[in-house]
Protein backbone atom coordinates (compact mmCIF):
# COMPACT_ATOMS: atom_id res chain seq x y z
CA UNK A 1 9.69 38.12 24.95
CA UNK A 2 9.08 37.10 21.53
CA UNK A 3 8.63 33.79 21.13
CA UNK A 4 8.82 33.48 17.52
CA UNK A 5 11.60 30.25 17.75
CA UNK A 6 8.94 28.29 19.55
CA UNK A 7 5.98 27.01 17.99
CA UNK A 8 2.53 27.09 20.21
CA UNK A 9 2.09 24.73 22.47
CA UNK A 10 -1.24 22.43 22.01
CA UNK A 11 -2.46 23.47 24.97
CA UNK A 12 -2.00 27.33 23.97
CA UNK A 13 -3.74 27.09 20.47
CA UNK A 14 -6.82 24.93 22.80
CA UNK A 15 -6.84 27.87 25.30
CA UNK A 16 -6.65 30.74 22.43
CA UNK A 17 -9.43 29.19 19.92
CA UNK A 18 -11.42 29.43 23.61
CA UNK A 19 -11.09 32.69 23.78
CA UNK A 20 -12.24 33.45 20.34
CA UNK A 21 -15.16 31.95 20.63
CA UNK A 22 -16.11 33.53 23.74
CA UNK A 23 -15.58 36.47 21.72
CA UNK A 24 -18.28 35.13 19.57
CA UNK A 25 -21.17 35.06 22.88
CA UNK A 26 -24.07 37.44 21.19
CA UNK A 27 -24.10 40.11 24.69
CA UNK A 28 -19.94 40.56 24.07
CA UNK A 29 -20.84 41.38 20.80
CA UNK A 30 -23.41 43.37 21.21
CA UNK A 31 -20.68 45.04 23.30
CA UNK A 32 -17.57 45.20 21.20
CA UNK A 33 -19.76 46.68 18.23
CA UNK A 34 -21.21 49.58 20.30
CA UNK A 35 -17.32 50.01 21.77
CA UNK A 36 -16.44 50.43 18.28
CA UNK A 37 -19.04 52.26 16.94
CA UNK A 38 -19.02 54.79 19.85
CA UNK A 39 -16.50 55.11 22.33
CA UNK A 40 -13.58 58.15 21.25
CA UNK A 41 -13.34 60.36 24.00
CA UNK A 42 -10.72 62.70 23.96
CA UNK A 43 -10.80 63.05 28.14
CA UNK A 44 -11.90 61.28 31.10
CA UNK A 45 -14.80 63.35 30.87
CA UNK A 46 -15.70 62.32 27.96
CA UNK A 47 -15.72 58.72 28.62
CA UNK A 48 -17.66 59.39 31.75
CA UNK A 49 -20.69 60.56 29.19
CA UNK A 50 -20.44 57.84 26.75
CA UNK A 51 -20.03 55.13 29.07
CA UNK A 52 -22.30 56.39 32.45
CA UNK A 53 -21.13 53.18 35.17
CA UNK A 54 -24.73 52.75 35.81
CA UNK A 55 -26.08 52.77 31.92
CA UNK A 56 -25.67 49.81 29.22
CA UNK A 57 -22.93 51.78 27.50
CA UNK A 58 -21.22 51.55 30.56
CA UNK A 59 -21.89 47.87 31.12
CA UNK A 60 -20.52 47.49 27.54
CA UNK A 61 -17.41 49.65 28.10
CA UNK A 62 -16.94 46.89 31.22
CA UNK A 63 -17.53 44.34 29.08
CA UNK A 64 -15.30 44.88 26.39
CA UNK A 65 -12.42 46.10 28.47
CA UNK A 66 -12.58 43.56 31.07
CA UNK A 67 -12.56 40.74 28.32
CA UNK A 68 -9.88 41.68 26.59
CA UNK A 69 -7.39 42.77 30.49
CA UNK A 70 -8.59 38.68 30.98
CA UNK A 71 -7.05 37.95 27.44
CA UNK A 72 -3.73 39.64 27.77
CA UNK A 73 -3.21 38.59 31.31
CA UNK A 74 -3.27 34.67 29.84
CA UNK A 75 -1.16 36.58 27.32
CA UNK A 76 1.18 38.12 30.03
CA UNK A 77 1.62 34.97 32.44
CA UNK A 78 2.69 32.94 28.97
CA UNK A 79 -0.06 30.58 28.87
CA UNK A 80 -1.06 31.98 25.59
CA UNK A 81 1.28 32.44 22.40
CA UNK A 82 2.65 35.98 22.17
CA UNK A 83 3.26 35.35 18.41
CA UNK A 84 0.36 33.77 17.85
CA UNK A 85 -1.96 36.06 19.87
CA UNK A 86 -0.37 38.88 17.88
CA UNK A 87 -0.67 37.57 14.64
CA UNK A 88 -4.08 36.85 14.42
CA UNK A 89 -5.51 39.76 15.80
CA UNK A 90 -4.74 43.35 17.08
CA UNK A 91 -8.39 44.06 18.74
CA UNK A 92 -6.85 44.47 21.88
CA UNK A 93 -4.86 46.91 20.61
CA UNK A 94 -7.46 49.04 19.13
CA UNK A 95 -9.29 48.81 22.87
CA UNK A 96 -6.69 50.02 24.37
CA UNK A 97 -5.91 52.64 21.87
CA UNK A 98 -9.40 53.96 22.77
CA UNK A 99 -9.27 54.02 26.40
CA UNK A 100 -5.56 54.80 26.66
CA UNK A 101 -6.08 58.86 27.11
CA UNK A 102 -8.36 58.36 29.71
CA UNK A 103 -6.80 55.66 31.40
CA UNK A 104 -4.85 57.23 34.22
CA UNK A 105 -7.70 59.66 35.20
CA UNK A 106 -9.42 56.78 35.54
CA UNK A 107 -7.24 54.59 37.70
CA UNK A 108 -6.49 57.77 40.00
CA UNK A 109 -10.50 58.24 40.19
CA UNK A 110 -11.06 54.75 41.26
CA UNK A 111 -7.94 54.03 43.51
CA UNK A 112 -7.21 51.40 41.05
CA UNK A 113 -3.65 51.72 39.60
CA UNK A 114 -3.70 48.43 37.95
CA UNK A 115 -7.10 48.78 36.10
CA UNK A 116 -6.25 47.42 32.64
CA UNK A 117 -2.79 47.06 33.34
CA UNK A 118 -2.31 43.68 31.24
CA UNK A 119 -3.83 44.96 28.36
CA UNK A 120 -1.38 48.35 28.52
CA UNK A 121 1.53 46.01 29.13
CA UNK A 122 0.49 43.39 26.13
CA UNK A 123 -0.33 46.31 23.95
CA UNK A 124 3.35 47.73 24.49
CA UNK A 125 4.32 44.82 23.16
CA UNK A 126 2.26 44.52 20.74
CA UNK A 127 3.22 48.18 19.65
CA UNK A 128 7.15 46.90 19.15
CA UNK A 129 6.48 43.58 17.56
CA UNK A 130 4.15 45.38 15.06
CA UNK A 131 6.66 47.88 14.41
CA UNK A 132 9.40 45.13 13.66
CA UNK A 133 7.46 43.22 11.39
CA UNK A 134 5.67 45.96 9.96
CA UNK A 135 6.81 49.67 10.50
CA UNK A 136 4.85 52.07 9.72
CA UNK A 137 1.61 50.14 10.70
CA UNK A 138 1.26 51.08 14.12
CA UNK A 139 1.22 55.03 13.33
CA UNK A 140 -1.13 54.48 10.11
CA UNK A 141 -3.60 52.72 12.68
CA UNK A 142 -3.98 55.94 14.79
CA UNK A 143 -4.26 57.91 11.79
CA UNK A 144 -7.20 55.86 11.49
CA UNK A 145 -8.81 56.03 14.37
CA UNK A 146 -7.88 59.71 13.98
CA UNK A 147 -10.21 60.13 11.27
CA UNK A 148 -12.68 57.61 12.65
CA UNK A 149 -13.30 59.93 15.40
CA UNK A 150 -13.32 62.73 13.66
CA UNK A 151 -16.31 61.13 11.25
CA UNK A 152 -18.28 60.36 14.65
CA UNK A 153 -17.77 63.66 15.79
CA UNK A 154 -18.87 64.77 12.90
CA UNK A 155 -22.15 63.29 12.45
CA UNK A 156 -22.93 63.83 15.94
């Protein structure tokens, strides 16, 4: 689905310098830094603890993973770039890196098979295009946020 032949559209680059600025408002922020910062869990379990559904963390966790399912969905139904979405940034990819071992715990919990289901698609992609233009990248990423976690864990 590469699209790499066919430069963005006006209309796409419009609709994906919107989206990073909403990525800019000061409360999603707030939220993608204490994503970052603090959410590695290993299980469902785990996730459950760091992001409670009725605590900030877990209005954060909402926040950050809802934004970026609204993202790739635009991504998905073509309206944004794939290329260009790709090349200029790979947070989305990182999200769902994080919530990816929990993810179908989570979905069976909730009765909600399709929770973050464009970012898991867009992120398979992302996984093969990276991979193509840069192998190796993709595996030295989650060695990464191997030892990220482990450094949390750590100083916890």
């Amino acid at each position: 689905m590469s699209k790499s032949s066919v430069k963005p559209t006006h209309e796409q680059a419009q609709l994906h310098l919107q989206i990073y600025e909403e990525r800019r408002e000061a409360r999603l922020r707030q939220a993608r830094d204490w994503f970052f910062r603090n959410y590695f869990p290993a299980t469902f379990e785990e996730g459950m603890k760091i992001a409670s559904p009725m605590s900030e963390n877990g209005t954060f966790f909402m926040m950050v993973v809802s934004y970026w399912e609204q993202a790739c969905a635009l991504l998905n139904y073509g309206l944004l770039h794939e290329d260009l979405f790709f090349e200029t940034g790979g947070e989305f990819f990182a999200v769902w890196e994080r919530i990816k071992p929990t993810i179908q715990q989570g979905r069976e919990m909730f009765k909600n098979k399709h929770f973050a289901a464009h970012l898991e698609e867009a992120s398979r992609r992302y996984e093969e295009w990276a991979e193509t233009r840069s192998p190796g990248s993709v595996a030295a990423f989650r060695e990464f946020s191997k030892q990220m976690r482990a450094q949390i864990a750590k100083a916890a």
